[in-house]
PDB file of N, CA and C in Angstrom:
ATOM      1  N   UNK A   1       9.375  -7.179  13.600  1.00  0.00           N
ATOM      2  CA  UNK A   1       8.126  -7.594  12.995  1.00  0.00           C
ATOM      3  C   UNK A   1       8.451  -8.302  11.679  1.00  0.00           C
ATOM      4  N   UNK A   2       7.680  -9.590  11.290  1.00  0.00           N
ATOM      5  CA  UNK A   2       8.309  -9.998  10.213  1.00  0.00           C
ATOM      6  C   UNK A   2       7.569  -9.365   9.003  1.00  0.00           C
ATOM      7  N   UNK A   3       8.034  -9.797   7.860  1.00  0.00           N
ATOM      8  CA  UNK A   3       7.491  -9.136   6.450  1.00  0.00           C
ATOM      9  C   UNK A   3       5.876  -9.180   6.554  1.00  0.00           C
ATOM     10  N   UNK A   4       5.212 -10.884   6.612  1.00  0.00           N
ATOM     11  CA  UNK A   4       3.975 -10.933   6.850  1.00  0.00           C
ATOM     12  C   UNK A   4       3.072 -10.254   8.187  1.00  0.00           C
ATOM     13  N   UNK A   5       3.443 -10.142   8.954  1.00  0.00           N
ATOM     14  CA  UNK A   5       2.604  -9.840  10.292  1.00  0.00           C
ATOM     15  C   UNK A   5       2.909  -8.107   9.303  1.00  0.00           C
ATOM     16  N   UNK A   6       3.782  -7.859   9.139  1.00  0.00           N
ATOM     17  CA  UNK A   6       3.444  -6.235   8.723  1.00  0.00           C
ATOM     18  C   UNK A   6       2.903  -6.083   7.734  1.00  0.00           C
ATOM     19  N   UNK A   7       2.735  -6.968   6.396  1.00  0.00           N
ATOM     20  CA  UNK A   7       1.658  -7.212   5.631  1.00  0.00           C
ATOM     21  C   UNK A   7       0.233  -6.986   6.114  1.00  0.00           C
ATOM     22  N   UNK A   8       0.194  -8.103   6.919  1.00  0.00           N
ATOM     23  CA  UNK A   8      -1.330  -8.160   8.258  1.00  0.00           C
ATOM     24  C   UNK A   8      -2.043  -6.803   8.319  1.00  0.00           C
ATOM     25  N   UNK A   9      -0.868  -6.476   8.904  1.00  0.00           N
ATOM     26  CA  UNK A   9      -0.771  -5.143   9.798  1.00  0.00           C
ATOM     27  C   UNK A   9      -1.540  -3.873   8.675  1.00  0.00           C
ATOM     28  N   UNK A  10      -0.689  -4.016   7.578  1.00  0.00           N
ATOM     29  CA  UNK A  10      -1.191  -3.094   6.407  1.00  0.00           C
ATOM     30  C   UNK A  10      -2.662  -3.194   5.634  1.00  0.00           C
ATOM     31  N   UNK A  11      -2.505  -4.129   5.619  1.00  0.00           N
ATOM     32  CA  UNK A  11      -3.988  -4.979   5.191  1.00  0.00           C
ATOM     33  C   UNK A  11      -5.369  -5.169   5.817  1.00  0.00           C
ATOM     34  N   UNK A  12      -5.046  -4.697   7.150  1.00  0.00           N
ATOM     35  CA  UNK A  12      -6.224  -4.925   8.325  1.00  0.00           C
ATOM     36  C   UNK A  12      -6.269  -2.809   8.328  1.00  0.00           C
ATOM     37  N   UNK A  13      -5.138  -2.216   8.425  1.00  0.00           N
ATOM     38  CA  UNK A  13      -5.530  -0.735   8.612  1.00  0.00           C
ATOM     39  C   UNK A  13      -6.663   0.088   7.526  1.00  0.00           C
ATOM     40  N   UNK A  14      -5.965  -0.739   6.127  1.00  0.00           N
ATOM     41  CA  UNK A  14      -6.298   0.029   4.834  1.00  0.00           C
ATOM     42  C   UNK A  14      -7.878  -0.687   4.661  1.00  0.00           C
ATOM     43  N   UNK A  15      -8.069  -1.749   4.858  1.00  0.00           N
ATOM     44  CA  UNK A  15      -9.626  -2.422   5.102  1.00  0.00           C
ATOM     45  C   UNK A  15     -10.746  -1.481   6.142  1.00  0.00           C
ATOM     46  N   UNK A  16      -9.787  -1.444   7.124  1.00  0.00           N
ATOM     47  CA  UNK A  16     -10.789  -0.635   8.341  1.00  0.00           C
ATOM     48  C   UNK A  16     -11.436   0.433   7.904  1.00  0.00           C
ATOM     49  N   UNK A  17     -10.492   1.376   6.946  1.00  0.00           N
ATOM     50  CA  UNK A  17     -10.954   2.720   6.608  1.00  0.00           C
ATOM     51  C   UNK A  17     -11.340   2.870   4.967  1.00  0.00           C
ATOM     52  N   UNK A  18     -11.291   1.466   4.840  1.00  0.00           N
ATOM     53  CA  UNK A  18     -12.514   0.853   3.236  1.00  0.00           C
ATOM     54  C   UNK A  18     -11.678   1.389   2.141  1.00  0.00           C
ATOM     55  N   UNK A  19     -10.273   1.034   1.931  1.00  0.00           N
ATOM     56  CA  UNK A  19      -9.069   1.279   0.976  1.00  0.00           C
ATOM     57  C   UNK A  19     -10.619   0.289  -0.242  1.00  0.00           C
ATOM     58  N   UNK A  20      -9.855   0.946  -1.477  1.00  0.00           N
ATOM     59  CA  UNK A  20     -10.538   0.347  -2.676  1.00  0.00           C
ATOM     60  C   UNK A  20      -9.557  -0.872  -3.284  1.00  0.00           C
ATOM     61  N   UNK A  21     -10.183  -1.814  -3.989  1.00  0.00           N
ATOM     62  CA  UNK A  21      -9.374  -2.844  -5.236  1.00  0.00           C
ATOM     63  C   UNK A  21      -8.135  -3.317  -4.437  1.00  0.00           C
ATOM     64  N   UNK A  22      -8.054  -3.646  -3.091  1.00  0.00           N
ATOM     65  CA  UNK A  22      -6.660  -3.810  -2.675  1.00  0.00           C
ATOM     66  C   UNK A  22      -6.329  -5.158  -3.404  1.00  0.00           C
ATOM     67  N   UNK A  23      -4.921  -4.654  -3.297  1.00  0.00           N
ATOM     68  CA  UNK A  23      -3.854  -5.718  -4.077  1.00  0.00           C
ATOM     69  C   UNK A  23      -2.642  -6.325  -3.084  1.00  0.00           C
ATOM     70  N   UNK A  24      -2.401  -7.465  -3.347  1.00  0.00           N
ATOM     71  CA  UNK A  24      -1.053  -7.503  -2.301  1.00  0.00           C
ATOM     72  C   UNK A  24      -0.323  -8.423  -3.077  1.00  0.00           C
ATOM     73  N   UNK A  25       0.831  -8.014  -3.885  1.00  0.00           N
ATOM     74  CA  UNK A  25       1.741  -8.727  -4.685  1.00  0.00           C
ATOM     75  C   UNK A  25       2.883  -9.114  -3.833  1.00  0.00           C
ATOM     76  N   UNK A  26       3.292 -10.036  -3.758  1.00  0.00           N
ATOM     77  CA  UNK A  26       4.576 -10.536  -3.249  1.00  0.00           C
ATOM     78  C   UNK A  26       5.234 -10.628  -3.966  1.00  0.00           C
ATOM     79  N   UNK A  27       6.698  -9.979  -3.979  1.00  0.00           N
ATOM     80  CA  UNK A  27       7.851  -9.298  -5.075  1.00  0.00           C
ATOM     81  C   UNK A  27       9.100 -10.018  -4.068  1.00  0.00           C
ATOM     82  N   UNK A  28       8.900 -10.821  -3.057  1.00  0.00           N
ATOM     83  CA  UNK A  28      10.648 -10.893  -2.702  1.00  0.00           C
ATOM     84  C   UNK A  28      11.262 -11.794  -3.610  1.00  0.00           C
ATOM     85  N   UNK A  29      10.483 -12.665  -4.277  1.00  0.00           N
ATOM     86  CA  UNK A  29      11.746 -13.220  -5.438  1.00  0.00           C
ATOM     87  C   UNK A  29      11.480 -12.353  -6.430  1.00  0.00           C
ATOM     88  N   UNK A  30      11.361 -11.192  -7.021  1.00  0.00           N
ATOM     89  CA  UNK A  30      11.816 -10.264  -7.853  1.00  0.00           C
ATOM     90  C   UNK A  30      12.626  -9.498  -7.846  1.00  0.00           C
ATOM     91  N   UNK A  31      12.655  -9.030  -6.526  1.00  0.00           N
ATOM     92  CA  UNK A  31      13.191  -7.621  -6.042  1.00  0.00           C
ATOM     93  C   UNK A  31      14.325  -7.417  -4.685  1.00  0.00           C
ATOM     94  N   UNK A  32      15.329  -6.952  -4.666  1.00  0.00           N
ATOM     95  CA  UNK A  32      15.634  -7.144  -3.009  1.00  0.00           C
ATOM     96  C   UNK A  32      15.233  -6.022  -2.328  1.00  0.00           C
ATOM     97  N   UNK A  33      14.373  -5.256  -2.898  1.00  0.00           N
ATOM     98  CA  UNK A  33      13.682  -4.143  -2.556  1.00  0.00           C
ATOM     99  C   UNK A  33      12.506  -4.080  -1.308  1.00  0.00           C
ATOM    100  N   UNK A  34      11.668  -4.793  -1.640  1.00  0.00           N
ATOM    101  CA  UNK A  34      10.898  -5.286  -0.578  1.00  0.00           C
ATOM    102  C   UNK A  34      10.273  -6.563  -0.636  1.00  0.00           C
ATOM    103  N   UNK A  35       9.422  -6.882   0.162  1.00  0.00           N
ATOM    104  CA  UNK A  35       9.024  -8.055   0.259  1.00  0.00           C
ATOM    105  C   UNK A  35       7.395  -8.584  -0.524  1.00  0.00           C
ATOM    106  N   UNK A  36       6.927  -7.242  -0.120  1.00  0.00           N
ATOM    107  CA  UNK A  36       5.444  -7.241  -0.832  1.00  0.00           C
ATOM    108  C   UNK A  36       5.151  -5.534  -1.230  1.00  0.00           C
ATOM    109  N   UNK A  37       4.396  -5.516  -2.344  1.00  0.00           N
ATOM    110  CA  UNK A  37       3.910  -4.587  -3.324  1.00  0.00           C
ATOM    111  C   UNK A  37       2.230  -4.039  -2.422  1.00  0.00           C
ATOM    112  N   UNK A  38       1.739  -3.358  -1.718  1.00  0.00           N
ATOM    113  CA  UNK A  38       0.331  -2.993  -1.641  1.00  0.00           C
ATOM    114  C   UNK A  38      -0.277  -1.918  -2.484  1.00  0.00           C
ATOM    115  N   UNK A  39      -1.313  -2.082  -3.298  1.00  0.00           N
ATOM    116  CA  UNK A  39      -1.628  -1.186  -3.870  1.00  0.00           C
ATOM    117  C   UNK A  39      -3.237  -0.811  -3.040  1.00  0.00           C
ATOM    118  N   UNK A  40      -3.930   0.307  -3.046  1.00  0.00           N
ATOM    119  CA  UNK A  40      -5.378   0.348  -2.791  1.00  0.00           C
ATOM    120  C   UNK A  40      -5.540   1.883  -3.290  1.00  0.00           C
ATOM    121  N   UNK A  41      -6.686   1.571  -3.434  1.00  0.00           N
ATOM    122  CA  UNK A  41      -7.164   3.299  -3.954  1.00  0.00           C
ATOM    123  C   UNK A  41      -8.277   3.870  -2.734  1.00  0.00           C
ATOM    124  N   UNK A  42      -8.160   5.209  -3.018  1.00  0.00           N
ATOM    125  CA  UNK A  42      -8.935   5.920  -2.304  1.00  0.00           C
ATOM    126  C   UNK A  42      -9.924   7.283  -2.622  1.00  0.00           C
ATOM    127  N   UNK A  43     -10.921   7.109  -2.469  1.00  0.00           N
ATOM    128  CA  UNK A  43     -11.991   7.771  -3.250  1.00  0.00           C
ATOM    129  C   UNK A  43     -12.150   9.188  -3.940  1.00  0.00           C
ATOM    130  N   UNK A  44     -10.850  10.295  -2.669  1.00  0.00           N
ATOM    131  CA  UNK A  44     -10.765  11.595  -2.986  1.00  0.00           C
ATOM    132  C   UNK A  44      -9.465  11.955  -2.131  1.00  0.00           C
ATOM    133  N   UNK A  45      -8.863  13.021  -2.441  1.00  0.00           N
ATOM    134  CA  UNK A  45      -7.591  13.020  -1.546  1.00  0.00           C
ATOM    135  C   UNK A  45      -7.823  12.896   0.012  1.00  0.00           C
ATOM    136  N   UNK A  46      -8.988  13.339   0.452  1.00  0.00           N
ATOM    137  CA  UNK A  46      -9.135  13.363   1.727  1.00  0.00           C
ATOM    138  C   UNK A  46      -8.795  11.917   2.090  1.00  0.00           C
ATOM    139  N   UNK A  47      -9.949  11.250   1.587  1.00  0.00           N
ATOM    140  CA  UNK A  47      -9.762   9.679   1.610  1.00  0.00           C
ATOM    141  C   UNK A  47      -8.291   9.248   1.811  1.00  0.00           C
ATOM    142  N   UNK A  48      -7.751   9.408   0.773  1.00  0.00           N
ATOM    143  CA  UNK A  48      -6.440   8.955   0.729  1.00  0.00           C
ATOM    144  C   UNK A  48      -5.395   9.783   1.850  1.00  0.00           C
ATOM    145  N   UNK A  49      -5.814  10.559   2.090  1.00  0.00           N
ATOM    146  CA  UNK A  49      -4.622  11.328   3.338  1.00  0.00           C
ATOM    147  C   UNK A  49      -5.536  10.617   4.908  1.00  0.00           C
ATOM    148  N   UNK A  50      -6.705  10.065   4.383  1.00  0.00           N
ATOM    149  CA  UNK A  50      -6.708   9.394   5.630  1.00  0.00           C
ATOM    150  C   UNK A  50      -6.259   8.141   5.893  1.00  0.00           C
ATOM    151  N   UNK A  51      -6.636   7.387   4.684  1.00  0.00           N
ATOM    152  CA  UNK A  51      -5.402   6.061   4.620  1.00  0.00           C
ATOM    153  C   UNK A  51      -4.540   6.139   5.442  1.00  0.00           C
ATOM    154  N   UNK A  52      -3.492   6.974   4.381  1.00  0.00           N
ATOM    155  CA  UNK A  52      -1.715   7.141   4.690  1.00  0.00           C
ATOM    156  C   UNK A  52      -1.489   7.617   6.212  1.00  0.00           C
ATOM    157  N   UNK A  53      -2.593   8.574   6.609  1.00  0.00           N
ATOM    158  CA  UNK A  53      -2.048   9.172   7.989  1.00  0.00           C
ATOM    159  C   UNK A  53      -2.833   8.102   9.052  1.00  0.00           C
ATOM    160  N   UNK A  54      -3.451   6.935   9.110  1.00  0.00           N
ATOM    161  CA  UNK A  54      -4.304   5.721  10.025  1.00  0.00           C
ATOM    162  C   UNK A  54      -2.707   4.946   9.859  1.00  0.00           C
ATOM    163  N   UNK A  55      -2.289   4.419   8.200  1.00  0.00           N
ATOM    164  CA  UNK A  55      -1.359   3.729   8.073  1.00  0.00           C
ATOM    165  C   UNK A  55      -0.065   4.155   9.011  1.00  0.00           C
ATOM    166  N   UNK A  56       0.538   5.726   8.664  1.00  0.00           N
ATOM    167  CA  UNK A  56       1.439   5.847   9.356  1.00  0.00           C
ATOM    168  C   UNK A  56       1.709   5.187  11.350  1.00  0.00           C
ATOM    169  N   UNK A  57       0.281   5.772  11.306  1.00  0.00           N
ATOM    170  CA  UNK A  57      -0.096   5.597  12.869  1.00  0.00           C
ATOM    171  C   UNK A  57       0.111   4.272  13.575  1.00  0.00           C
ATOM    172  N   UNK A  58      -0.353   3.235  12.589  1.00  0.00           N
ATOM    173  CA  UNK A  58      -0.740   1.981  12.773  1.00  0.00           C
ATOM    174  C   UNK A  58       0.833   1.241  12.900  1.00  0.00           C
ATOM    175  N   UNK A  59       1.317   1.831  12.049  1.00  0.00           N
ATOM    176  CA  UNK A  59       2.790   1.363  11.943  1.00  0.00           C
ATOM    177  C   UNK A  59       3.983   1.959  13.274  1.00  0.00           C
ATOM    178  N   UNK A  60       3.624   3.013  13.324  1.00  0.00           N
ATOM    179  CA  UNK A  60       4.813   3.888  14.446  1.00  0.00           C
ATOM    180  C   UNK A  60       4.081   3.237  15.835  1.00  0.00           C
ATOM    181  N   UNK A  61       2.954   2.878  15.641  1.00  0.00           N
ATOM    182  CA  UNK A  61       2.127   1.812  16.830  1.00  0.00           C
ATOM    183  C   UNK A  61       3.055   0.545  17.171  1.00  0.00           C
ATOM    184  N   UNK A  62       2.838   0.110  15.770  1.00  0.00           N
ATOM    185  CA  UNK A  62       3.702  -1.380  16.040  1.00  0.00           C
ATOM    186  C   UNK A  62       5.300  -1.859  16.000  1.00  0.00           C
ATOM    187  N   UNK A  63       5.751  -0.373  16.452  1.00  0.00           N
ATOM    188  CA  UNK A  63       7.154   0.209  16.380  1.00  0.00           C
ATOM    189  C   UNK A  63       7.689  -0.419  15.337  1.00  0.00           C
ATOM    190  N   UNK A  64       7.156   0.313  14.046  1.00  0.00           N
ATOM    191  CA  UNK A  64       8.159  -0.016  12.899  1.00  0.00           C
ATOM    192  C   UNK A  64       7.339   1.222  11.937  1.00  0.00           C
ATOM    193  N   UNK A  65       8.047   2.322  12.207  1.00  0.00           N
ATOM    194  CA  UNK A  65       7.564   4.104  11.596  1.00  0.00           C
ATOM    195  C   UNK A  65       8.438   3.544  10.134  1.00  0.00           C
ATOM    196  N   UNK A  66       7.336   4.565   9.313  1.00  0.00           N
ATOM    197  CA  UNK A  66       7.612   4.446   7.923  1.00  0.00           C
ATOM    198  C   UNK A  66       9.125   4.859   7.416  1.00  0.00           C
ATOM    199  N   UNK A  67       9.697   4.232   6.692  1.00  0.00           N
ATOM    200  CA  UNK A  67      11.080   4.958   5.910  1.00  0.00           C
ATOM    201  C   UNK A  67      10.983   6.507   5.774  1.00  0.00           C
ATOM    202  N   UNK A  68       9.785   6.170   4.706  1.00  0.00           N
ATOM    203  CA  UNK A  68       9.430   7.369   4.243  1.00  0.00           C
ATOM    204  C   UNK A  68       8.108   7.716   3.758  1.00  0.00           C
ATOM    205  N   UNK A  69       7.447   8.602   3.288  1.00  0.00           N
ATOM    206  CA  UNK A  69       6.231   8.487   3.315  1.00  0.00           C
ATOM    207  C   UNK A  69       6.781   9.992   1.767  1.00  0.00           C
ATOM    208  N   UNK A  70       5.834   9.380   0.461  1.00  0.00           N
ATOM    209  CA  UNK A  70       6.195  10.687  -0.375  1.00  0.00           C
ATOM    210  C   UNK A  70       4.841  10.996  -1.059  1.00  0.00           C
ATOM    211  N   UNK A  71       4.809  12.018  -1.768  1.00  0.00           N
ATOM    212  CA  UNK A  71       3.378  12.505  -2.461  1.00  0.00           C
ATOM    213  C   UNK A  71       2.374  13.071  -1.852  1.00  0.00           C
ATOM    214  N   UNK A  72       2.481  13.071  -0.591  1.00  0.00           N
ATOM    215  CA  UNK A  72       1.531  14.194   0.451  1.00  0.00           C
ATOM    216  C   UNK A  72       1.379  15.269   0.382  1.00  0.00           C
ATOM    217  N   UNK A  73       1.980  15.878  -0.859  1.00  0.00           N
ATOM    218  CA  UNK A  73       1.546  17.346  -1.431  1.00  0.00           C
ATOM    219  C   UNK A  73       0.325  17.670  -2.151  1.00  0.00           C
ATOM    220  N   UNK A  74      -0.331  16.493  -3.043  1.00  0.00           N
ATOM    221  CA  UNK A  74      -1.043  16.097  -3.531  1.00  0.00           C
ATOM    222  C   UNK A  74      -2.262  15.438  -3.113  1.00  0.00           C
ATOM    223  N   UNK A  75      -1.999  14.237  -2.516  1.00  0.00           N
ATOM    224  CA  UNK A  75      -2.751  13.027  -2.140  1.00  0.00           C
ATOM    225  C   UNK A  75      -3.252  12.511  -3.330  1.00  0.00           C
ATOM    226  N   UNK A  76      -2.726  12.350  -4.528  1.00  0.00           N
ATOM    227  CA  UNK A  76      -3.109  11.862  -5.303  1.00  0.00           C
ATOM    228  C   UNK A  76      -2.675  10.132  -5.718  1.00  0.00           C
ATOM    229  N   UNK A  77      -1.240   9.765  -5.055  1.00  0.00           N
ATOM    230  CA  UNK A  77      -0.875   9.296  -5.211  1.00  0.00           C
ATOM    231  C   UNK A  77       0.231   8.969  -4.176  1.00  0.00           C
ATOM    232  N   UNK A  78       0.501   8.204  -2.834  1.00  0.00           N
ATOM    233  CA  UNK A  78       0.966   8.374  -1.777  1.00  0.00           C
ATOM    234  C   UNK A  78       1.744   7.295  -1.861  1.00  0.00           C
ATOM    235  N   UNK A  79       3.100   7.080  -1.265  1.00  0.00           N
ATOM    236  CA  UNK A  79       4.126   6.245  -1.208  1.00  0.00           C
ATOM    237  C   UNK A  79       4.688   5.665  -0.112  1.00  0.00           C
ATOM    238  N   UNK A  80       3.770   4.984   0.840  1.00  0.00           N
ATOM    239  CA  UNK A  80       4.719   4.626   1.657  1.00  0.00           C
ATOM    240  C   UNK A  80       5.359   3.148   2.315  1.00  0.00           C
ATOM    241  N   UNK A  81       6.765   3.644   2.267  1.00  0.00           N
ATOM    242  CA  UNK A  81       7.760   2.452   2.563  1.00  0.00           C
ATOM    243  C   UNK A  81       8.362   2.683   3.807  1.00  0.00           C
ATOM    244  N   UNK A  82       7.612   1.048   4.655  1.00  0.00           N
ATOM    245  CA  UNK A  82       7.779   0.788   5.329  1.00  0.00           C
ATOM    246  C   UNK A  82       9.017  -0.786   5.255  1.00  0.00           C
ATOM    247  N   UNK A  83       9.671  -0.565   4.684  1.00  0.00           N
ATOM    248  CA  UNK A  83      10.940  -1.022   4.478  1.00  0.00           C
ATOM    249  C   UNK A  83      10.701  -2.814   3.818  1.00  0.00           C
ATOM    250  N   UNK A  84       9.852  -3.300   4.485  1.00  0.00           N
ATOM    251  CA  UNK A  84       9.962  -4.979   3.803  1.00  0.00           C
ATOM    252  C   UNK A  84       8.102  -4.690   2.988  1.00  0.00           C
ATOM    253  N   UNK A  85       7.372  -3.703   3.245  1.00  0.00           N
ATOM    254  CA  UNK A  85       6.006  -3.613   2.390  1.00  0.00           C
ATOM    255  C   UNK A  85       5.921  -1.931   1.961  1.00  0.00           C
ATOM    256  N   UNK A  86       6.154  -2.021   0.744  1.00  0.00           N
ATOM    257  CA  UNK A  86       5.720  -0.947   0.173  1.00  0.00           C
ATOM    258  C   UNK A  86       4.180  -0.634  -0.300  1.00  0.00           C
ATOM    259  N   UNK A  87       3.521   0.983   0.271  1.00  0.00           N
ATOM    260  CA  UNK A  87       2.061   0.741   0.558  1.00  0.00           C
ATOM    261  C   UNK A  87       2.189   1.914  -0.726  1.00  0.00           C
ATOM    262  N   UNK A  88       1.004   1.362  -2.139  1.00  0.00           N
ATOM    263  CA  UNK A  88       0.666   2.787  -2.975  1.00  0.00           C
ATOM    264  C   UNK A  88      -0.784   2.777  -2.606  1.00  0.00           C
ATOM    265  N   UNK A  89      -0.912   4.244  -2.338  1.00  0.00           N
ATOM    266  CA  UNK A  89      -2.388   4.463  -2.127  1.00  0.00           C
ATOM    267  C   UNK A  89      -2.587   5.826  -3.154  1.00  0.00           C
ATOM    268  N   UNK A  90      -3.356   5.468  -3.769  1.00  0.00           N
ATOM    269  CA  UNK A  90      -3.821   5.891  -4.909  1.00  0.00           C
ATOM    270  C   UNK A  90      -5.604   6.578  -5.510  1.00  0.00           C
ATOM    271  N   UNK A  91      -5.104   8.006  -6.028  1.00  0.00           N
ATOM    272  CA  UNK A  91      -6.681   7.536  -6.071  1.00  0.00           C
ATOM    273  C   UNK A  91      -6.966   6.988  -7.836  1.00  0.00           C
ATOM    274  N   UNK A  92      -8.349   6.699  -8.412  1.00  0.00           N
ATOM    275  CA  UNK A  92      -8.806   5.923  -9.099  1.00  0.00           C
ATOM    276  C   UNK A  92      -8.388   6.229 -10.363  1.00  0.00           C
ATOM    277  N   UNK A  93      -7.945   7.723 -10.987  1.00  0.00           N
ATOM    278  CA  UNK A  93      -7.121   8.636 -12.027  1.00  0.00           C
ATOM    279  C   UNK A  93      -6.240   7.423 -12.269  1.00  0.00           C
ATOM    280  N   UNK A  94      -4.991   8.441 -11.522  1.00  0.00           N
ATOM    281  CA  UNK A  94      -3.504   7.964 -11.473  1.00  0.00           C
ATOM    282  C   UNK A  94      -3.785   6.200 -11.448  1.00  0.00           C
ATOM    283  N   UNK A  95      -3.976   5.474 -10.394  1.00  0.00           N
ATOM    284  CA  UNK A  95      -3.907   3.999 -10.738  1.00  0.00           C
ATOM    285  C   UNK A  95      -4.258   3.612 -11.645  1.00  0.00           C
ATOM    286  N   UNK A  96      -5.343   4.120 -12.397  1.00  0.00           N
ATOM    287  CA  UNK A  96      -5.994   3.555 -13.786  1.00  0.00           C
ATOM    288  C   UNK A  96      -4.618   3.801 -15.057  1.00  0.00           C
ATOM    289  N   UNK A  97      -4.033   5.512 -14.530  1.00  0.00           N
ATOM    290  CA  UNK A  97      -2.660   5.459 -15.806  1.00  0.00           C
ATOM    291  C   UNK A  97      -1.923   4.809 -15.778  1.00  0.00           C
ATOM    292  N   UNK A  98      -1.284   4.650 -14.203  1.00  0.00           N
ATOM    293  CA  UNK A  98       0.144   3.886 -14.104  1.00  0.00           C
ATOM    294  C   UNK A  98       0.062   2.961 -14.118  1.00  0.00           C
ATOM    295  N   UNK A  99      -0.926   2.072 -14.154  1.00  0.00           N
ATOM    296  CA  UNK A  99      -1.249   0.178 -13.731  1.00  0.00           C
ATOM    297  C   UNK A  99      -0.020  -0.124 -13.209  1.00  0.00           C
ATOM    298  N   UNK A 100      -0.272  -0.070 -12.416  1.00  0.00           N
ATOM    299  CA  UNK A 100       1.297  -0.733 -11.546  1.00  0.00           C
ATOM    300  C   UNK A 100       0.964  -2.270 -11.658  1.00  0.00           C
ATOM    301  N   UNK A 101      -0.446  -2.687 -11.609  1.00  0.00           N
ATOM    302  CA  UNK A 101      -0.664  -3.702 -11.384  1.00  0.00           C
ATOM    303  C   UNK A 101       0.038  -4.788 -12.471  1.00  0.00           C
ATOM    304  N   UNK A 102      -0.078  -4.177 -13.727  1.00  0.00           N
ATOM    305  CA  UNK A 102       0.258  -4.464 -15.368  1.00  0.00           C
ATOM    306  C   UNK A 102       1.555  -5.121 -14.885  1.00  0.00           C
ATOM    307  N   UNK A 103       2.889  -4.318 -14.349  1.00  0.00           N
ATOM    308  CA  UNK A 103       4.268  -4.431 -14.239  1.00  0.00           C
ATOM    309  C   UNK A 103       4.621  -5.669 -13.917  1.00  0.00           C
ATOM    310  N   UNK A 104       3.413  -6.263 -12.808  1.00  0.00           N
ATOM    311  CA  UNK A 104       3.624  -7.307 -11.896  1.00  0.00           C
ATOM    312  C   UNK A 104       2.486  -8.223 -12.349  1.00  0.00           C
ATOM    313  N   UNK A 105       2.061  -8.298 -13.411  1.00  0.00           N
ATOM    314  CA  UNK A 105       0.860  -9.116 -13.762  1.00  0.00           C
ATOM    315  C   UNK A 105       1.409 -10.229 -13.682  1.00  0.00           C
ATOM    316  N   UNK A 106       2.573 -10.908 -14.145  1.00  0.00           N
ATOM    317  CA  UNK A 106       2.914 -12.626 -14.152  1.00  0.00           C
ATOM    318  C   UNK A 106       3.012 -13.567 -13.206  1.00  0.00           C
ATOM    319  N   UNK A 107       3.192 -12.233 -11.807  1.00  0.00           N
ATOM    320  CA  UNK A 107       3.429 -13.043 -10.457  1.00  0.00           C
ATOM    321  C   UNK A 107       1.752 -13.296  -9.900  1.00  0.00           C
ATOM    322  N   UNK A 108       2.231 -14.354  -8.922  1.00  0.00           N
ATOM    323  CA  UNK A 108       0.863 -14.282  -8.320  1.00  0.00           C
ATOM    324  C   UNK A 108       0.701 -13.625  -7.127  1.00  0.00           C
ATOM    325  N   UNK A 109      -0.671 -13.298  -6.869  1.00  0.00           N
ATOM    326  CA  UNK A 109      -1.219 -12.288  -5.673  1.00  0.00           C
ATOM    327  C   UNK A 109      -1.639 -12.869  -4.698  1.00  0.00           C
ATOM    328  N   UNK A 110      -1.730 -12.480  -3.562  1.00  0.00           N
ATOM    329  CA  UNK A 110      -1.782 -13.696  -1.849  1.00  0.00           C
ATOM    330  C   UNK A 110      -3.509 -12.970  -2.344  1.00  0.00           C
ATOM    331  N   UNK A 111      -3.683 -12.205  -3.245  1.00  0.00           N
ATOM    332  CA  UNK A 111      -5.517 -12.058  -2.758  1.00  0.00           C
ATOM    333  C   UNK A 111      -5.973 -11.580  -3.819  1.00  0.00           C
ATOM    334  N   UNK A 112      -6.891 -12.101  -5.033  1.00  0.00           N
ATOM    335  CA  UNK A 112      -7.165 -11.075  -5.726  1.00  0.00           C
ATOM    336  C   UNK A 112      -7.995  -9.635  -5.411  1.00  0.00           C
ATOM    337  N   UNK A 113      -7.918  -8.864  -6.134  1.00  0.00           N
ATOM    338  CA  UNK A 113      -9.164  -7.375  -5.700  1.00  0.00           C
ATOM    339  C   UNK A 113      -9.702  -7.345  -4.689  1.00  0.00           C
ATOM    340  N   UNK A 114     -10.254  -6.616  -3.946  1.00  0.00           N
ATOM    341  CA  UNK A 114     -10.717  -6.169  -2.822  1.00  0.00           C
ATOM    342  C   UNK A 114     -11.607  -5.389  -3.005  1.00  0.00           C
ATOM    343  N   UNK A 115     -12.858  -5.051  -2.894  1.00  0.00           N
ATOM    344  CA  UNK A 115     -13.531  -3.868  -2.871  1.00  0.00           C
ATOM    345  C   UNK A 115     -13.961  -3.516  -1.262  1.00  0.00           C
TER     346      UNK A 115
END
């Protein structure tokens, strides 16, 4: 699957189940880490453990299962890397502290905000 179609892929799951403020930064000339940055928030942990567990699904669907998946102790703040798109799902707290968005403000975004 290439970087974008699994972008797609991420972007069409986290929409379906009404992810908040999505973001999609493209980092491959920053990083050799991954290819694109997703951020979205989610309203309450439930919310957000439903994200991550549609996302996981959606992905082990399109035979390409997550690296890893971290912060599911919580759901406050969920991590998962799926190797060329890293997905943060977040709820509205934590994203407001960490602005991840801030880190990566100079690059440009394939989309601004999402509600």
């Amino acid at each position: 699957m290439t970087p974008e179609a699994l972008r797609d892929l991420v972007i069409e799951t986290l929409e379906d189940l009404k992810g908040r403020d999505l973001v999609i930064l493209p980092v491959a000339d920053l990083t050799d880490i991954t290819d694109y940055m997703i951020l979205t928030t989610g309203t309450s942990n439930r919310h957000v453990k439903s994200l991550v567990d549609r996302l996981v699904e959606a992905a082990k669907g399109a035979d390409h299962p997550p690296r890893g998946v971290e912060g599911r102790e919580t759901n406050e703040w969920v991590l998962v890397d799926l190797g060329d798109v890293l997905v943060h799902v977040m709820q509205a707290e934590p994203r407001r502290f960490y602005d991840l968005e801030r880190l990566w403000r100079d690059i440009p975004t394939d989309s601004e905000s999402r509600v």
